[in-house]
N, C-alpha and C. Protein backbone atom coordinates (compact mmCIF):
# COMPACT_ATOMS: atom_id res chain seq x y z
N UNK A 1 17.90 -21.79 22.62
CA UNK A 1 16.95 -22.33 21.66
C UNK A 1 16.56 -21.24 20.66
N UNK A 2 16.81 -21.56 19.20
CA UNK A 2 16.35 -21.19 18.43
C UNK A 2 15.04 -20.21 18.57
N UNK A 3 14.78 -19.23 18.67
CA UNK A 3 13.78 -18.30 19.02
C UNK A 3 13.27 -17.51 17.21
N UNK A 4 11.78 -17.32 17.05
CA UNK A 4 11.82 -16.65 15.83
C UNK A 4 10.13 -16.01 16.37
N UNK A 5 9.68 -14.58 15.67
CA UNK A 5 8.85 -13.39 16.22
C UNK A 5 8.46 -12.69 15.32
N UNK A 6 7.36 -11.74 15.46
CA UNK A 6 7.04 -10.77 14.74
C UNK A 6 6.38 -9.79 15.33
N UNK A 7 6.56 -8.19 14.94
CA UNK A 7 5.73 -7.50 15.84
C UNK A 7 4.51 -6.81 15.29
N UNK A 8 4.44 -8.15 14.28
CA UNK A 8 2.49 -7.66 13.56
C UNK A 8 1.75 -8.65 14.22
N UNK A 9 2.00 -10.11 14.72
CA UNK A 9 1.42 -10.97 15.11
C UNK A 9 2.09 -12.01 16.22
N UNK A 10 1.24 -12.47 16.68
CA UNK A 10 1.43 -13.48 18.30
C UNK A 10 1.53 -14.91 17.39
N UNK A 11 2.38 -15.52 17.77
CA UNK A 11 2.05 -16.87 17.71
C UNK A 11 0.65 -17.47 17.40
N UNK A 12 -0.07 -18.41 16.67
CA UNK A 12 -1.60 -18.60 16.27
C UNK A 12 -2.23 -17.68 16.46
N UNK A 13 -1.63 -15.89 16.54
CA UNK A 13 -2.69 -14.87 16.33
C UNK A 13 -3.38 -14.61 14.47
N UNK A 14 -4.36 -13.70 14.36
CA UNK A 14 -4.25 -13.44 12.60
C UNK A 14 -3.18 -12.34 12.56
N UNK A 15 -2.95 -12.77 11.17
CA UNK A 15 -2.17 -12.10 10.52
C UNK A 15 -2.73 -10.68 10.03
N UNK A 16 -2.20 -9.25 10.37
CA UNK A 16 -3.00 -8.06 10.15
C UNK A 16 -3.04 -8.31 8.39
N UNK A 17 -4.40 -7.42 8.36
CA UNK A 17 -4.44 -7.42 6.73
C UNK A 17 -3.59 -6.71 5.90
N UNK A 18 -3.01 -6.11 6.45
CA UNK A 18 -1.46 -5.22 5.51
C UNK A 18 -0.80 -6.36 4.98
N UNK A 19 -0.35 -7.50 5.56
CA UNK A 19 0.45 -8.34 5.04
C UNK A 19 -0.33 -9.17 3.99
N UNK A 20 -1.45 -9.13 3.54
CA UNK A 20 -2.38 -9.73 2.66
C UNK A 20 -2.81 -8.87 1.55
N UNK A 21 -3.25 -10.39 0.53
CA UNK A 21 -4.01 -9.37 -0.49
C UNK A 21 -5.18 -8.70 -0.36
N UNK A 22 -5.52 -8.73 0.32
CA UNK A 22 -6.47 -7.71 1.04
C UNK A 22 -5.92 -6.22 1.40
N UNK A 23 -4.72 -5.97 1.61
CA UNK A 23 -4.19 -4.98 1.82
C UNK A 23 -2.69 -4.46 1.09
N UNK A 24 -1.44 -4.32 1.45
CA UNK A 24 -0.73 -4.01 0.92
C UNK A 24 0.35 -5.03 0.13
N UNK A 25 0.25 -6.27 0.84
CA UNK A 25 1.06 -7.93 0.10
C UNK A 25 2.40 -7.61 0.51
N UNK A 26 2.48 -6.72 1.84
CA UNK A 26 3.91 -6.72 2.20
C UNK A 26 4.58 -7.87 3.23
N UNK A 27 5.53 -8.18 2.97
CA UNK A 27 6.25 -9.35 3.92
C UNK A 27 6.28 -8.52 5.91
N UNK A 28 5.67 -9.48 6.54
CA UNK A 28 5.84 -8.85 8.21
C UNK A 28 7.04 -8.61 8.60
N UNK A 29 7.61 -7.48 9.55
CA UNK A 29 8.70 -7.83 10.04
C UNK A 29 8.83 -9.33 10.85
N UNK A 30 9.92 -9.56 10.62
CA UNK A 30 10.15 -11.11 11.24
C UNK A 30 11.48 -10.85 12.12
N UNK A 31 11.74 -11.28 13.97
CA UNK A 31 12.95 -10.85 14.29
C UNK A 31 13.19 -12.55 14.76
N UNK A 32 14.91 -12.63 15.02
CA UNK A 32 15.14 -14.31 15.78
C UNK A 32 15.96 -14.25 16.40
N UNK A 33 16.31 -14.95 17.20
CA UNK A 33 17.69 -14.88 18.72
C UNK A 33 17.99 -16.07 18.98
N UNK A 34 18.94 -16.39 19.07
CA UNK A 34 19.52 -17.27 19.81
C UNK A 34 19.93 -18.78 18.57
N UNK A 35 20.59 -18.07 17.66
CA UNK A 35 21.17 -18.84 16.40
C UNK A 35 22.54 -19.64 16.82
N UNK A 36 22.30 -20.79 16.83
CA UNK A 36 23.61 -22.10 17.54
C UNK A 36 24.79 -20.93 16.60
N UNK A 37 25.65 -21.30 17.43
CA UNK A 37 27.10 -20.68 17.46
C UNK A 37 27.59 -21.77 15.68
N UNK A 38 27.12 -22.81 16.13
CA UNK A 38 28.04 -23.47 14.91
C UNK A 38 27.37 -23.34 13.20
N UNK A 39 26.26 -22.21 13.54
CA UNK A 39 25.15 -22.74 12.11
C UNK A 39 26.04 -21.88 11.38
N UNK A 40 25.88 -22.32 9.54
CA UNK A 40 26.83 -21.31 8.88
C UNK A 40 25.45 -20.45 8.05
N UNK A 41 24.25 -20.50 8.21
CA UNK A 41 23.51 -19.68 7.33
C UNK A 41 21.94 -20.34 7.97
N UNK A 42 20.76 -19.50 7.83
CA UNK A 42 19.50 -19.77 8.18
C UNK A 42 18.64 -19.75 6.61
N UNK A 43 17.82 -19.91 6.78
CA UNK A 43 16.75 -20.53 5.90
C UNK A 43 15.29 -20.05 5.85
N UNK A 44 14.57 -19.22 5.86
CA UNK A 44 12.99 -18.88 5.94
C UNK A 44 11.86 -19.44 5.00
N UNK A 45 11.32 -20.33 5.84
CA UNK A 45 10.05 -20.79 4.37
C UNK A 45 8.74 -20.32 5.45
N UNK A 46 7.87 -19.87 4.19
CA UNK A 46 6.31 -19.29 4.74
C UNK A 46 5.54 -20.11 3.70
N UNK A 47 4.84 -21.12 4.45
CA UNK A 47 3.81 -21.54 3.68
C UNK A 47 2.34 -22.15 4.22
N UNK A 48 1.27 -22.32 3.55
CA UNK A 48 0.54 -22.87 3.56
C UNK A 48 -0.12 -23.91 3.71
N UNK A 49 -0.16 -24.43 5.15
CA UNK A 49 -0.98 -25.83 4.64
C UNK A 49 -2.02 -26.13 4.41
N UNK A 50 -2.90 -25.40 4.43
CA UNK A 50 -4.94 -25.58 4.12
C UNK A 50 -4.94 -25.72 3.27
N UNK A 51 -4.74 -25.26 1.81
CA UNK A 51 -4.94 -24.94 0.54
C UNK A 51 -5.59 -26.05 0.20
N UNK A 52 -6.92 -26.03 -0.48
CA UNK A 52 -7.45 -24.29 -1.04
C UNK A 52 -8.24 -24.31 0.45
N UNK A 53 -9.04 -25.37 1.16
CA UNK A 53 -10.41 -25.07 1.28
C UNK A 53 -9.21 -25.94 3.01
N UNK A 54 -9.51 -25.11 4.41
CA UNK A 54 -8.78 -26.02 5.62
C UNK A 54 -9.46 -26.85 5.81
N UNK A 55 -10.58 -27.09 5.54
CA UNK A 55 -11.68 -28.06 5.50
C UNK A 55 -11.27 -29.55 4.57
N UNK A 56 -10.76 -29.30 3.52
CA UNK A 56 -10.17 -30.36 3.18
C UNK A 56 -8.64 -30.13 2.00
N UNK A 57 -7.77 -29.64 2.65
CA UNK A 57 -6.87 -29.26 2.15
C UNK A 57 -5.98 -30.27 1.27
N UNK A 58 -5.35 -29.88 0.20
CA UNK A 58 -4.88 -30.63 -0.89
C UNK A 58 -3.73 -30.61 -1.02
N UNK A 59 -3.08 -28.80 -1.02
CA UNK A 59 -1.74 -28.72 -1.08
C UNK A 59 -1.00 -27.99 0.21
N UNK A 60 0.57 -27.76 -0.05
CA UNK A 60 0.84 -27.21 0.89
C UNK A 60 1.14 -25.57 -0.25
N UNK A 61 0.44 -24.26 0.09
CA UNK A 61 0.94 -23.42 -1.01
C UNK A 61 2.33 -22.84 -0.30
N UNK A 62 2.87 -22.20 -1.19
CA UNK A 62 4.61 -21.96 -0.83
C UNK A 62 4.40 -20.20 -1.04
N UNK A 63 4.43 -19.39 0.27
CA UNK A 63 4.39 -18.21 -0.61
C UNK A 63 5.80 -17.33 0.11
N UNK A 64 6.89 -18.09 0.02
CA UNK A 64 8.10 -17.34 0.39
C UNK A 64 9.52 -18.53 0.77
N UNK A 65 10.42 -17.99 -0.11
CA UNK A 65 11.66 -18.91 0.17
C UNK A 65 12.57 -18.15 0.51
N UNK A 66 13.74 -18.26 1.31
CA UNK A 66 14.75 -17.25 1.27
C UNK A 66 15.85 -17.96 2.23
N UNK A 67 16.56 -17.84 1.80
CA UNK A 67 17.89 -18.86 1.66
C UNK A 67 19.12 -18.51 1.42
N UNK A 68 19.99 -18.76 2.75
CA UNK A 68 21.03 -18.13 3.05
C UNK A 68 21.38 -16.54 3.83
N UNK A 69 20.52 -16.82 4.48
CA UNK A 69 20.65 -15.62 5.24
C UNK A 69 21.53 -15.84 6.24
N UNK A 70 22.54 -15.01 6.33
CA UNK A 70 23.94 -14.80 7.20
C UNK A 70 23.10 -14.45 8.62
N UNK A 71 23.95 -15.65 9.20
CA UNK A 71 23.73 -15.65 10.59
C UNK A 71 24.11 -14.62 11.43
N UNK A 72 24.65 -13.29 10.99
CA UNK A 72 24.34 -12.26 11.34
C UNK A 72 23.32 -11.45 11.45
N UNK A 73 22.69 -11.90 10.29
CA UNK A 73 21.32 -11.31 10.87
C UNK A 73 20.18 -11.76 11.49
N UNK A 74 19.50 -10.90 11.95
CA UNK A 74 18.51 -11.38 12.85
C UNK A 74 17.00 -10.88 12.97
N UNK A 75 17.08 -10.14 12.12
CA UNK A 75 15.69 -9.81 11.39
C UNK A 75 15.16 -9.13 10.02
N UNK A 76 14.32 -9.42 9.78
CA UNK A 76 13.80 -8.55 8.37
C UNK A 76 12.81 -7.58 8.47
N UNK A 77 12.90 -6.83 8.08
CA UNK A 77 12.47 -5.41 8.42
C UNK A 77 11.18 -5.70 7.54
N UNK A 78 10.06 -4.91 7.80
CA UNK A 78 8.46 -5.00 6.89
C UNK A 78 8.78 -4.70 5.66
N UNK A 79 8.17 -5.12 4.58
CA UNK A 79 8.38 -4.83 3.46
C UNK A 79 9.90 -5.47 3.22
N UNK A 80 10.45 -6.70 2.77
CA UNK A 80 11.75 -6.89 2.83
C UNK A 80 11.47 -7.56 1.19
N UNK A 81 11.59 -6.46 0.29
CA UNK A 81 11.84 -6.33 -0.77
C UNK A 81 13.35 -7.05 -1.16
N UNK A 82 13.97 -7.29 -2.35
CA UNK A 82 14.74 -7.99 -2.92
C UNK A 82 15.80 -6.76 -2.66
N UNK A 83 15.60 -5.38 -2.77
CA UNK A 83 16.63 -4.27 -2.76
C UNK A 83 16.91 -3.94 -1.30
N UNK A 84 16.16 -4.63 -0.67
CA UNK A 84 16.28 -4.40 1.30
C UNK A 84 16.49 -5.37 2.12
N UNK A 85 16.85 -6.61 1.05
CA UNK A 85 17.66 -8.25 2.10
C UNK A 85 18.74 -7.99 2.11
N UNK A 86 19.15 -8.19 3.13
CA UNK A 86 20.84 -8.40 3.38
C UNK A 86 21.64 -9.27 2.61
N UNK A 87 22.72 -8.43 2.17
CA UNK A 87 24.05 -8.98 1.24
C UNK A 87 23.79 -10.68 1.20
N UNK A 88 23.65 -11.27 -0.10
CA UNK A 88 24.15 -12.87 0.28
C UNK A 88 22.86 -13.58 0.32
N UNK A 89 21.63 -12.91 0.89
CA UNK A 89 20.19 -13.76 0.67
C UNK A 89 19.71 -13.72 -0.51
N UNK A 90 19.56 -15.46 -0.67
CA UNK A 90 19.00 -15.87 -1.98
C UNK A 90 17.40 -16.00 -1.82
N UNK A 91 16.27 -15.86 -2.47
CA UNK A 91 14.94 -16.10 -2.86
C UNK A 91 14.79 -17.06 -3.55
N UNK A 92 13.52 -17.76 -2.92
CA UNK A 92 13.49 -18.77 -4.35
C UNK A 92 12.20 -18.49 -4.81
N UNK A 93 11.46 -19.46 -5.25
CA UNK A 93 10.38 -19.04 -6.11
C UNK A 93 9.33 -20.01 -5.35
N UNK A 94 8.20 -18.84 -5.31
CA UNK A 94 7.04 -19.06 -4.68
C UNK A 94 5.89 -19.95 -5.40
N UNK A 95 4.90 -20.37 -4.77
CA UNK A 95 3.30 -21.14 -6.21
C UNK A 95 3.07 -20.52 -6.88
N UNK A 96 3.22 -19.43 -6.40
CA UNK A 96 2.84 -17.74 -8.09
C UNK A 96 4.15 -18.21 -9.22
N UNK A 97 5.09 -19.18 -8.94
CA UNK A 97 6.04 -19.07 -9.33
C UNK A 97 6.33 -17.28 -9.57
N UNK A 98 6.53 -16.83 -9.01
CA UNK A 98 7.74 -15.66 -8.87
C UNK A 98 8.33 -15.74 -7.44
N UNK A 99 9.66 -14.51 -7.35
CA UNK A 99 10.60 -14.51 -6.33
C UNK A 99 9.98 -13.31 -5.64
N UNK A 100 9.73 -13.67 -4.52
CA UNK A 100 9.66 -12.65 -3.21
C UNK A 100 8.11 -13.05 -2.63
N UNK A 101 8.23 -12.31 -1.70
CA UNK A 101 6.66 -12.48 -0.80
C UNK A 101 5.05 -12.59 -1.35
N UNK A 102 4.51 -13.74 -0.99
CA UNK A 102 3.26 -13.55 -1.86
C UNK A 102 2.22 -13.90 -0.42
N UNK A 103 1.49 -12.46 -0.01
CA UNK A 103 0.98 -12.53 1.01
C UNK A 103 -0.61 -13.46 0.92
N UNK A 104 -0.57 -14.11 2.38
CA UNK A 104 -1.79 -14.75 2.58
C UNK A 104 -3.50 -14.05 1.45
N UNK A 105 -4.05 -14.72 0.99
CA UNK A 105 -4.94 -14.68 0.17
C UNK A 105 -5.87 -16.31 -0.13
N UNK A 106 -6.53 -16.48 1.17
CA UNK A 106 -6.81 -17.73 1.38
C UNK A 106 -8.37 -17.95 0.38
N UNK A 107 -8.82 -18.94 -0.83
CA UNK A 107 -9.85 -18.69 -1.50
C UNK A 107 -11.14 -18.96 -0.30
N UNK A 108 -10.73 -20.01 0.63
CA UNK A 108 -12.17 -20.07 1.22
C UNK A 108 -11.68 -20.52 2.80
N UNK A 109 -12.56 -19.92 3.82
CA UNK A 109 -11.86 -20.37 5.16
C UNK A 109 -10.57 -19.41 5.78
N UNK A 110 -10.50 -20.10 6.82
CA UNK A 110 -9.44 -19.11 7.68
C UNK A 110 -8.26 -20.07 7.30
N UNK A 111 -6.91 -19.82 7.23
CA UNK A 111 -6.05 -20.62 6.60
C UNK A 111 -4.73 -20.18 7.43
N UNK A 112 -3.77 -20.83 7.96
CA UNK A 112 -2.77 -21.19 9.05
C UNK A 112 -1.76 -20.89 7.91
N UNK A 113 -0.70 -19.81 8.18
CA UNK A 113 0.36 -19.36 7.50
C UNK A 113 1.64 -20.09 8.54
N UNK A 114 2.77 -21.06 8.21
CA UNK A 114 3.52 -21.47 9.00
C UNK A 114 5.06 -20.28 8.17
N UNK A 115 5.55 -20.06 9.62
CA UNK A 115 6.54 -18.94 9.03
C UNK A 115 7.64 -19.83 9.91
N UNK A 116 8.36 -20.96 9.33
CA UNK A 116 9.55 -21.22 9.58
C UNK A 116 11.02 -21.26 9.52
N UNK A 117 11.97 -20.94 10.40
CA UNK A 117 13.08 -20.62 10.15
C UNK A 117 14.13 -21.94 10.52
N UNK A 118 15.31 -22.06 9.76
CA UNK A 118 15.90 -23.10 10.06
C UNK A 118 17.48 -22.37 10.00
N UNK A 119 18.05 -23.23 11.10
CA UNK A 119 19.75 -23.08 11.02
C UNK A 119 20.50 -24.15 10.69
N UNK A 120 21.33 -23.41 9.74
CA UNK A 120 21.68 -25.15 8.81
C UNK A 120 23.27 -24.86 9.41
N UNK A 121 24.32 -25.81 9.29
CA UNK A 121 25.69 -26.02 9.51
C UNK A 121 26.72 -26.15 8.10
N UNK A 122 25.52 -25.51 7.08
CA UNK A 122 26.37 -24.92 5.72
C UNK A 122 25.76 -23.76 5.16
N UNK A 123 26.06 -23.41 3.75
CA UNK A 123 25.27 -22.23 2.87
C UNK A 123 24.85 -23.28 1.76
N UNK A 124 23.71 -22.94 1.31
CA UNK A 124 23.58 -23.32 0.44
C UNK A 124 23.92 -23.22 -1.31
N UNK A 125 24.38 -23.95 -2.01
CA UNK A 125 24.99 -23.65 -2.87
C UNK A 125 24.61 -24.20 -4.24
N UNK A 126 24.89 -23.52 -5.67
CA UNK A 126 24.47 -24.40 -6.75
C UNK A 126 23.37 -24.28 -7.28
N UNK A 127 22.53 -23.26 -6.52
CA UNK A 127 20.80 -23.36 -6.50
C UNK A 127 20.81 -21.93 -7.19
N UNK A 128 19.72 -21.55 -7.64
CA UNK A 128 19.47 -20.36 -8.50
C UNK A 128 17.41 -20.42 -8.49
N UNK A 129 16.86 -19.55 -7.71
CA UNK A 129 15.78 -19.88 -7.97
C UNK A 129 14.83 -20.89 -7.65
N UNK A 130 15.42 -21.13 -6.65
CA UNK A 130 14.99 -22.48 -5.94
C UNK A 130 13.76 -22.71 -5.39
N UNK A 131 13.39 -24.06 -5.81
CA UNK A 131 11.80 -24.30 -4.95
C UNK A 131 12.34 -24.66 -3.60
N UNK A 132 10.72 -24.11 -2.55
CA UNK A 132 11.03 -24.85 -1.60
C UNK A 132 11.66 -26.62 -1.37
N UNK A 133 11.12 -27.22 -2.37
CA UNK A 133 11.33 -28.75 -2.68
C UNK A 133 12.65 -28.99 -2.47
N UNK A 134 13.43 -27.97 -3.30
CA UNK A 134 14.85 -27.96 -3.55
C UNK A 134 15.58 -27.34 -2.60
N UNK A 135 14.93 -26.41 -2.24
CA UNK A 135 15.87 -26.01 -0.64
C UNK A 135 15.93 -26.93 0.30
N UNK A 136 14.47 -27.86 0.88
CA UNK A 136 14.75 -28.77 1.81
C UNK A 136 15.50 -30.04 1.36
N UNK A 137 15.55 -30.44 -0.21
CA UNK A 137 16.48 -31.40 0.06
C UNK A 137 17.66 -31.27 0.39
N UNK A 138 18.08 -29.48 -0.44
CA UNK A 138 19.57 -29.55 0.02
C UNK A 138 19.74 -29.01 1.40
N UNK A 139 18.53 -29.24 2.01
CA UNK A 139 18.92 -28.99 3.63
C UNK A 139 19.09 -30.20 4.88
N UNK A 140 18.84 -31.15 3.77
CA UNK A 140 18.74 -32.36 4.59
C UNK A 140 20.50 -32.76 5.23
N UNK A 141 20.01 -33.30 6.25
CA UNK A 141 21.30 -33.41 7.11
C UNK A 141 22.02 -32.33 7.23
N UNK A 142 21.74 -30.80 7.64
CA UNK A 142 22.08 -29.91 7.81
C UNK A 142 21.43 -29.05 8.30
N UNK A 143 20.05 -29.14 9.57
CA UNK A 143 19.78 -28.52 10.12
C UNK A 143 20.42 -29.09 11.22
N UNK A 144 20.77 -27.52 12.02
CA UNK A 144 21.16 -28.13 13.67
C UNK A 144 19.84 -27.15 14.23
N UNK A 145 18.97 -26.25 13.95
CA UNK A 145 17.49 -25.91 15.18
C UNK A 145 16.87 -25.26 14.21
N UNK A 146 15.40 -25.20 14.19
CA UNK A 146 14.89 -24.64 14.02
C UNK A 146 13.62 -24.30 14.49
N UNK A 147 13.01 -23.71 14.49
CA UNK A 147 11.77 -23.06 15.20
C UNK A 147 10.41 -22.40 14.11
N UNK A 148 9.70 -21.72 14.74
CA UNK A 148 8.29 -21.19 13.59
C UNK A 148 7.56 -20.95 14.44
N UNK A 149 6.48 -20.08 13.62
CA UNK A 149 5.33 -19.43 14.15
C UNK A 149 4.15 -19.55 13.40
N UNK A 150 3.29 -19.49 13.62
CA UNK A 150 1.83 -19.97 12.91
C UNK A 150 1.09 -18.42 13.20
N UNK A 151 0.58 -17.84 12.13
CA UNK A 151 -0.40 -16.60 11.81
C UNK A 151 -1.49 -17.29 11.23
N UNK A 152 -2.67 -16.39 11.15
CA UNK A 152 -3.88 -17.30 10.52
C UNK A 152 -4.23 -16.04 9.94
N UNK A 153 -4.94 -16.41 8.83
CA UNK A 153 -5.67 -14.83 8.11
C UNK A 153 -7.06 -15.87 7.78
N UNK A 154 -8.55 -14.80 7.23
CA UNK A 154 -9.38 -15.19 6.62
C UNK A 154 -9.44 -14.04 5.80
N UNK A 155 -10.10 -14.40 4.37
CA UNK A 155 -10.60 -12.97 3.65
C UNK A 155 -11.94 -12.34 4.35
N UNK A 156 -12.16 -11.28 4.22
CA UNK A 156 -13.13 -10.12 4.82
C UNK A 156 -13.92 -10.43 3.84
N UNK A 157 -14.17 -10.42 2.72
CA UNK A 157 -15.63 -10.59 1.72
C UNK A 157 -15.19 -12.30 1.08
């Protein structure tokens, strides 16, 4: 079974403030095991579902796409900058609309970061910049497992 981890946070633990705008806005290390033999590429979306207020949330915010990551690998190292992903991983574009990590920065309330990974039975292709929107359609009928983890952050002031 699809397995996915981090060694900044537990499963529904918070998320340390390094990975926030509160602190440095760096992406957590993220590690995973046990990728089906037949998948041809994995998938990472980190997003938001409280937004703005968990109390009565409106949107889902998107603050990380990344797409096509060779099923060789099996983790991302802290800070996984655009010059430090492995050969072949595509980014797409976050609610900041820009590409790469846009750490938890919740306006009000404690707010549930879902960090999910998927193994698809193709690569994705054709895409340039892709919304999450657009990654899951072209992922439809092409997951064979996936798994996730839930972090929670609140702001300090």
């Amino acid at each position: 079974m699809l397995r996915l981890k981090s060694n900044a946070f537990v499963d529904d633990g918070a998320i340390p403030e390094k990975y926030t705008c509160e602190g440095m806005d760096v992406s957590p290390p993220l590690h995973w095991e046990n990728v089906p033999e037949q998948a041809k590429s994995l998938v990472l979306i980190i997003d938001d579902p409280d937004a703005p207020d968990p109390k009565a949330p409106k949107t889902t915010w998107v603050h990380w796409v990344l797409y096509n990551i060779p099923v060789e690998v099996n983790e991302l190292a802290e800070n996984a900058s655009a010059a430090m992903l492995p050969q072949g991983v595509e980014q797409g574009l976050n609610d900041w609309k820009n590409i790469g990590y846009g750490g938890p920065c919740p306006p009000i309330g404690r707010h549930r970061y879902f960090h999910k990974l998927y193994a698809l039975d193709c690569v994705i292709e054709g895409l340039h910049r892709a919304t999450k929107k657009q990654i899951e359609t072209a992922m439809k009928g092409h997951i064979i497992a996936e798994t996730r983890i839930i972090g929670s952050y609140e702001k300090s002031a």
